[in-house]
N, C-alpha and C. Protein backbone atom coordinates (compact mmCIF):
# COMPACT_ATOMS: atom_id res chain seq x y z
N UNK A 1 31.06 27.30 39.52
CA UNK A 1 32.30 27.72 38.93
C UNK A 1 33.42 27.44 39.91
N UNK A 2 34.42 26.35 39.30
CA UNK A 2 35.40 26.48 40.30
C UNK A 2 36.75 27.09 40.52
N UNK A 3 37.00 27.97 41.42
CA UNK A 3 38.00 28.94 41.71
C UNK A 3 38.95 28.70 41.49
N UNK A 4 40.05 29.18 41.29
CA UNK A 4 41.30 28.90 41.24
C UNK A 4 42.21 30.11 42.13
N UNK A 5 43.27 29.02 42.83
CA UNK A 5 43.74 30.09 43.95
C UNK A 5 44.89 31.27 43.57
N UNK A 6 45.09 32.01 43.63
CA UNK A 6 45.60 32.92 42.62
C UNK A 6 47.55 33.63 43.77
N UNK A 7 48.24 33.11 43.33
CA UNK A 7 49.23 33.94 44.12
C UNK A 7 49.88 35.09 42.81
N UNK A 8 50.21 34.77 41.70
CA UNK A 8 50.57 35.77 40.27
C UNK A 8 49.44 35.87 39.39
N UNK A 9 48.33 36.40 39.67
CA UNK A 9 47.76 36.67 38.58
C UNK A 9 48.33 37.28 37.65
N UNK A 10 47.78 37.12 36.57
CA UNK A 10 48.35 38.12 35.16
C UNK A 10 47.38 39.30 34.69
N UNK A 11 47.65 40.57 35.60
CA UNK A 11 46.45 41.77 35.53
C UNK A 11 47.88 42.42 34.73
N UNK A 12 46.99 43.96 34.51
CA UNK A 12 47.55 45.03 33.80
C UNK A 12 48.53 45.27 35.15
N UNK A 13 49.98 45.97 34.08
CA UNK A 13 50.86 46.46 34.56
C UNK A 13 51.07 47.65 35.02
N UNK A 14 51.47 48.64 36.00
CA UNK A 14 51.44 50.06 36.44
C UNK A 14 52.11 50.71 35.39
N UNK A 15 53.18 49.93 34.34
CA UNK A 15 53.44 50.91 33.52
C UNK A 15 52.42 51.33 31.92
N UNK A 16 51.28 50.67 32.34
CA UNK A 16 50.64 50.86 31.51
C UNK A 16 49.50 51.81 31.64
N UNK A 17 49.76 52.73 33.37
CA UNK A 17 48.25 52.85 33.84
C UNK A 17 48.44 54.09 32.82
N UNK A 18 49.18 55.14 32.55
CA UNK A 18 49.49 56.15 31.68
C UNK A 18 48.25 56.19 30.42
N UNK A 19 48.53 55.22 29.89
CA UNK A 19 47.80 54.69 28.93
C UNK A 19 46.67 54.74 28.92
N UNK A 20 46.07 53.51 29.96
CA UNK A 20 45.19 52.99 30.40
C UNK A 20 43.54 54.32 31.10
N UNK A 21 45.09 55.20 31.96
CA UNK A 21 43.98 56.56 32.21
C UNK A 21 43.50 57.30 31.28
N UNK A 22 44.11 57.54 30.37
CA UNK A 22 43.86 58.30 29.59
C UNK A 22 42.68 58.05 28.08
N UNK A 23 42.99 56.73 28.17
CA UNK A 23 41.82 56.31 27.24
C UNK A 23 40.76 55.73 27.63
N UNK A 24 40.79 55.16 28.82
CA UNK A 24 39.68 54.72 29.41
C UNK A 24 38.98 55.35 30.49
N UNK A 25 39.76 55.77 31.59
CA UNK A 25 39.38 56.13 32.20
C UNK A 25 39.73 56.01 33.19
N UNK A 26 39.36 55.88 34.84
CA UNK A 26 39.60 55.33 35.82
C UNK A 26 40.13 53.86 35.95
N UNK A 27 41.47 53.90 36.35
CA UNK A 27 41.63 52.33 36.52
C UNK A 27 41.51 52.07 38.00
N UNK A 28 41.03 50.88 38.10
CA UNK A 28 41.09 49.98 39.28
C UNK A 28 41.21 48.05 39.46
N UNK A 29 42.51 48.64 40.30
CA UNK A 29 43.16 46.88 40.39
C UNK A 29 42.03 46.27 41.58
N UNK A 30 41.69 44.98 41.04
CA UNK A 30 40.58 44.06 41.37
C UNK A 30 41.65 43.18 42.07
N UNK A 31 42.77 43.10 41.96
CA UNK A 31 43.60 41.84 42.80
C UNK A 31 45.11 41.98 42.34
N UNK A 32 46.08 41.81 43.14
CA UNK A 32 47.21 42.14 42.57
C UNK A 32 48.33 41.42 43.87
N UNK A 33 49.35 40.24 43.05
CA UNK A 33 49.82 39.57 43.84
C UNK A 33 51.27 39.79 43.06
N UNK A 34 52.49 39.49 43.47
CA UNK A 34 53.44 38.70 43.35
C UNK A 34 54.57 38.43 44.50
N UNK A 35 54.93 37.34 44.06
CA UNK A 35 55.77 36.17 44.62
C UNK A 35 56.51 35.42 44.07
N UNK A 36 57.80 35.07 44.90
CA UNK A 36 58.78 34.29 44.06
C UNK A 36 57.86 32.61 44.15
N UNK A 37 58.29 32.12 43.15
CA UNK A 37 57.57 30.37 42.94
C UNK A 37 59.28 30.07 42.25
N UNK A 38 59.05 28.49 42.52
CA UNK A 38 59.87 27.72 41.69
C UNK A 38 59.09 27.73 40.50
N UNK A 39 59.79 26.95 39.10
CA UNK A 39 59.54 27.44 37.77
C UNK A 39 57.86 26.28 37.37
N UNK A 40 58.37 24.98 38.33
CA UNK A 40 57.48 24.32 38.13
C UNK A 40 56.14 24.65 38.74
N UNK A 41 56.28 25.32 40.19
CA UNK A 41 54.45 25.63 40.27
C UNK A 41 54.41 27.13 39.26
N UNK A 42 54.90 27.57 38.56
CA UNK A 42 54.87 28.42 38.07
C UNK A 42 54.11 28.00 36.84
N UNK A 43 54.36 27.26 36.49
CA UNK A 43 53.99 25.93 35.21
C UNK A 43 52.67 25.84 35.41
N UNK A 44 52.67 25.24 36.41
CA UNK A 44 51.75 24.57 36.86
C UNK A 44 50.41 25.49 36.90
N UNK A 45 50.62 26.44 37.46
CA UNK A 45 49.66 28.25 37.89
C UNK A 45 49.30 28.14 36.21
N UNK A 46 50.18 28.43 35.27
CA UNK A 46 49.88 28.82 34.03
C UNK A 46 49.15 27.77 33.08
N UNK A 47 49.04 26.52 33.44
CA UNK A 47 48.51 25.46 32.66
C UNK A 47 47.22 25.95 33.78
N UNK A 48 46.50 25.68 34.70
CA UNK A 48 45.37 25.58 35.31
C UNK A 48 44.92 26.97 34.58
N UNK A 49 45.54 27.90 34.97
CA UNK A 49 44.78 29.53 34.05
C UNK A 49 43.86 29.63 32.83
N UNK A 50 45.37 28.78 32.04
CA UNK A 50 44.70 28.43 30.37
C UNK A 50 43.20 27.49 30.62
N UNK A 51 43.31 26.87 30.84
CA UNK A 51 42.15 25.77 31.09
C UNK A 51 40.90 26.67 31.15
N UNK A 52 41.38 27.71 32.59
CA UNK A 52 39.85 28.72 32.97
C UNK A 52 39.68 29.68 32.03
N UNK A 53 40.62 30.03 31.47
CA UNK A 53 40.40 30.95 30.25
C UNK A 53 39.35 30.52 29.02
N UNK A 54 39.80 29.04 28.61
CA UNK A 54 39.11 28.67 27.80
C UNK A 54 37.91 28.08 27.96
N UNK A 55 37.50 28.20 29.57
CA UNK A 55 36.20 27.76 29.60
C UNK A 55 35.55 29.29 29.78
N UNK A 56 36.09 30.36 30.05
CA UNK A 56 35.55 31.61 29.74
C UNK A 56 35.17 32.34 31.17
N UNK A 57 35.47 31.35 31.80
CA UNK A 57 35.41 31.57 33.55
C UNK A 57 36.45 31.72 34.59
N UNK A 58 36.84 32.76 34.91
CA UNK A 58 37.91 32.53 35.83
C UNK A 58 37.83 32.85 37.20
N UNK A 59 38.04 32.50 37.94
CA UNK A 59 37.84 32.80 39.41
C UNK A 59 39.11 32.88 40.08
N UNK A 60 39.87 34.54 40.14
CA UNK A 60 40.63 34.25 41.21
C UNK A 60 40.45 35.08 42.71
N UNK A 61 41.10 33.91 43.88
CA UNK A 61 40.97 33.80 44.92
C UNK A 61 42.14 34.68 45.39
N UNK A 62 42.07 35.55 46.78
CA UNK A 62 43.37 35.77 47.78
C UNK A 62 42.76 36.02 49.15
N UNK A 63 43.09 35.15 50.22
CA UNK A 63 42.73 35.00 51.14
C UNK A 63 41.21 35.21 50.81
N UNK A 64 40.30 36.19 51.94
CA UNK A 64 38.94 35.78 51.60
C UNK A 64 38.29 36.61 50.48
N UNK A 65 38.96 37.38 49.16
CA UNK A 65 38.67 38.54 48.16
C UNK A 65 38.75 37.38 47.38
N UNK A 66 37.79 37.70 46.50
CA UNK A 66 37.49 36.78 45.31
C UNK A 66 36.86 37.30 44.28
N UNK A 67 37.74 37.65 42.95
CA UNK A 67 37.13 38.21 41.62
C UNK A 67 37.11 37.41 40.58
N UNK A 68 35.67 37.61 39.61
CA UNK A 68 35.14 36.92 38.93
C UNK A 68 35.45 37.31 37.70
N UNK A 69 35.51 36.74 37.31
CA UNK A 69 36.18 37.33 35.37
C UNK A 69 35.30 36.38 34.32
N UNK A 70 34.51 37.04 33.24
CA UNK A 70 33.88 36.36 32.75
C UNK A 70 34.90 36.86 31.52
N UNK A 71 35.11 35.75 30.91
CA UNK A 71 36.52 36.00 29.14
C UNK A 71 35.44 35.77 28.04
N UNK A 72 35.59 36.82 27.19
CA UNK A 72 34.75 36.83 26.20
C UNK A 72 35.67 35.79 25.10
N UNK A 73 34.69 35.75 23.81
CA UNK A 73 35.06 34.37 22.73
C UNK A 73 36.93 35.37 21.71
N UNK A 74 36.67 36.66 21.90
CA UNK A 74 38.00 37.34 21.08
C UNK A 74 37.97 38.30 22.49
N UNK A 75 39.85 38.29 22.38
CA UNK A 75 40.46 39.25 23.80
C UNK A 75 41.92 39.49 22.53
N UNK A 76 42.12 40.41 22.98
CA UNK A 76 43.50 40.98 22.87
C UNK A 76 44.87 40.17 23.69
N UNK A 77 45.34 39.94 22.81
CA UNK A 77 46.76 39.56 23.50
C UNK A 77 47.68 39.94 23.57
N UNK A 78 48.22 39.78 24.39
CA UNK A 78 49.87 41.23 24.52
C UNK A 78 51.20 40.17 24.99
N UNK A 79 52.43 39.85 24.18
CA UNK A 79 52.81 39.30 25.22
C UNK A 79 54.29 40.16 24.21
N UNK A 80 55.14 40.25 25.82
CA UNK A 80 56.10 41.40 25.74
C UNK A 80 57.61 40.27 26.50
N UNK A 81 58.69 40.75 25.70
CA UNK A 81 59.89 40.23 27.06
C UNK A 81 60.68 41.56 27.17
N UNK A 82 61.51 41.48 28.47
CA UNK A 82 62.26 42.85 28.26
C UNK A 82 63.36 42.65 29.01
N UNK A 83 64.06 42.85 28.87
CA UNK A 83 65.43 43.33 29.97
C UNK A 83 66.18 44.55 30.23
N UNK A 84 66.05 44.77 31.91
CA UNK A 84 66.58 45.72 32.16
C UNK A 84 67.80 45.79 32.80
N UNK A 85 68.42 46.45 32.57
CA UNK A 85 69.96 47.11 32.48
C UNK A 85 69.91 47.76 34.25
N UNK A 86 70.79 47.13 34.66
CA UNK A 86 71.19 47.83 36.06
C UNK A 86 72.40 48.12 36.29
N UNK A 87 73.20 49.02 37.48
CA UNK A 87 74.34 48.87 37.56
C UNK A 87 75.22 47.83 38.32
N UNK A 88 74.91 46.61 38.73
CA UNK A 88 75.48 45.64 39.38
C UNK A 88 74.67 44.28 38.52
N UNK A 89 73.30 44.40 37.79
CA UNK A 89 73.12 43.12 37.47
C UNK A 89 71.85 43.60 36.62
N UNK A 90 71.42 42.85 35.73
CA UNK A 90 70.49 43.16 34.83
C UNK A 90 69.05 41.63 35.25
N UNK A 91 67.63 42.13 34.87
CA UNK A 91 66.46 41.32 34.95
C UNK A 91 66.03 41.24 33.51
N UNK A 92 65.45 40.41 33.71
CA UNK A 92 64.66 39.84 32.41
C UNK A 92 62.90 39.57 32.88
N UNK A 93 62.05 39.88 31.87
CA UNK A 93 60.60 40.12 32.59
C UNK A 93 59.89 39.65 31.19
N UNK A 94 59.01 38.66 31.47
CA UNK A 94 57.84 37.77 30.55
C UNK A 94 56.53 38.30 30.59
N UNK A 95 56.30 39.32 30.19
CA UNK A 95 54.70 39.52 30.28
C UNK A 95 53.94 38.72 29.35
N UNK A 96 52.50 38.41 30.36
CA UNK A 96 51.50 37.99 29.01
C UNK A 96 50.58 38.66 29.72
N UNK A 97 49.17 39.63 29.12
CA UNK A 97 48.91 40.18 29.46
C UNK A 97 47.31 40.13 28.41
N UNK A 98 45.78 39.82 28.93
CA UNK A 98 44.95 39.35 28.18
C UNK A 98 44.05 40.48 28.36
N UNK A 99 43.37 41.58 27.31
CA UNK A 99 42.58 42.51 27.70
C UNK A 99 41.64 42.59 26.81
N UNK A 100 40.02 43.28 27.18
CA UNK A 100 39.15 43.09 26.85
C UNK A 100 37.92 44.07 27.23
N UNK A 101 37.05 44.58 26.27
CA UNK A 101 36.21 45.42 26.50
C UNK A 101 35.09 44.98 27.06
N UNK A 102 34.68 45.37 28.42
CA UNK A 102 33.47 44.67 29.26
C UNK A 102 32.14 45.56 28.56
N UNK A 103 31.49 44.30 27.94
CA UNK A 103 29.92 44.38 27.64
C UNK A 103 30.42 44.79 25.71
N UNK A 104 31.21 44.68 25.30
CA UNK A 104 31.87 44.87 23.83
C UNK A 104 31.05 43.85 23.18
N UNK A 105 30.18 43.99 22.07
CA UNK A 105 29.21 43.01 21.14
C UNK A 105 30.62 42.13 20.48
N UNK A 106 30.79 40.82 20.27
CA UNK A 106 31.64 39.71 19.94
C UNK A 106 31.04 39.28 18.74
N UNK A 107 31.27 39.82 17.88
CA UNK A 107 30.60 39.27 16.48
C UNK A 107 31.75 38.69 15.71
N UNK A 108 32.71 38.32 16.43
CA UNK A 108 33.37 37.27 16.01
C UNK A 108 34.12 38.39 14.77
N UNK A 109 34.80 37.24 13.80
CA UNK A 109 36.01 37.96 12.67
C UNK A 109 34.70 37.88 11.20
N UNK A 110 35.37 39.03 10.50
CA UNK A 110 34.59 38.92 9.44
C UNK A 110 34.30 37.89 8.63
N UNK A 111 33.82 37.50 7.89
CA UNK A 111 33.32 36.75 6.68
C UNK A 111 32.63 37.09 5.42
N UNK A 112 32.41 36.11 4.02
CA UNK A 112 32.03 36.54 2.79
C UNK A 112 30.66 35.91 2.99
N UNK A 113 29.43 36.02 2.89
CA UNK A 113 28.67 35.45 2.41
C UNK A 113 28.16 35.05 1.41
């Protein structure tokens, strides 16, 4: 399986741990990076991702910590924009955000027989 080096992964957000505790349970971050990039390795990060996603394997790397993500055939997709309001200048924020129940039976979408 080959790794991919990870400076932005796309994990769950802290404003979601609320959530997240309460219905699941204990959360714990497996890897958690950010950094400013220009737009193009930014591009670039997000085209190699897709690729590992769709082979169902992902491997990301930071320095010598390395977590393994196996992506099942159906995941949840979340993707959010937002802007926030400041008093000298306002941000804008792109989430995409891919989640999934570990060991969840994948019987795929219904059908008629």
């Amino acid at each position: 399986m080959q790794s991919l080096p990870v400076k932005s992964p796309i994990l769950s957000k802290p404003e979601y741990q609320h959530i997240v505790g309460r219905v699941m349970g204990k959360k714990t971050v497996l890897l958690k990076s950010e950094e400013k990039r220009d737009i193009k390795s930014v591009a670039a990060f997000l085209r190699e991702l897709a690729d590992k996603i769709e082979s169902q394997k992902v491997v990301l790397k930071q320095g010598s910590k390395e977590t393994k993500l196996k992506i099942p055939n159906t995941v949840e997709l979340e993707v959010k924009a937002e802007r926030e309001d400041g008093k000298n200048k306002s941000k804008k924020k792109l989430e995409v955000e891919i989640e999934w129940v570990v060991g969840a039976k994948d019987d795929g979408s219904v059908s008629l027989g």
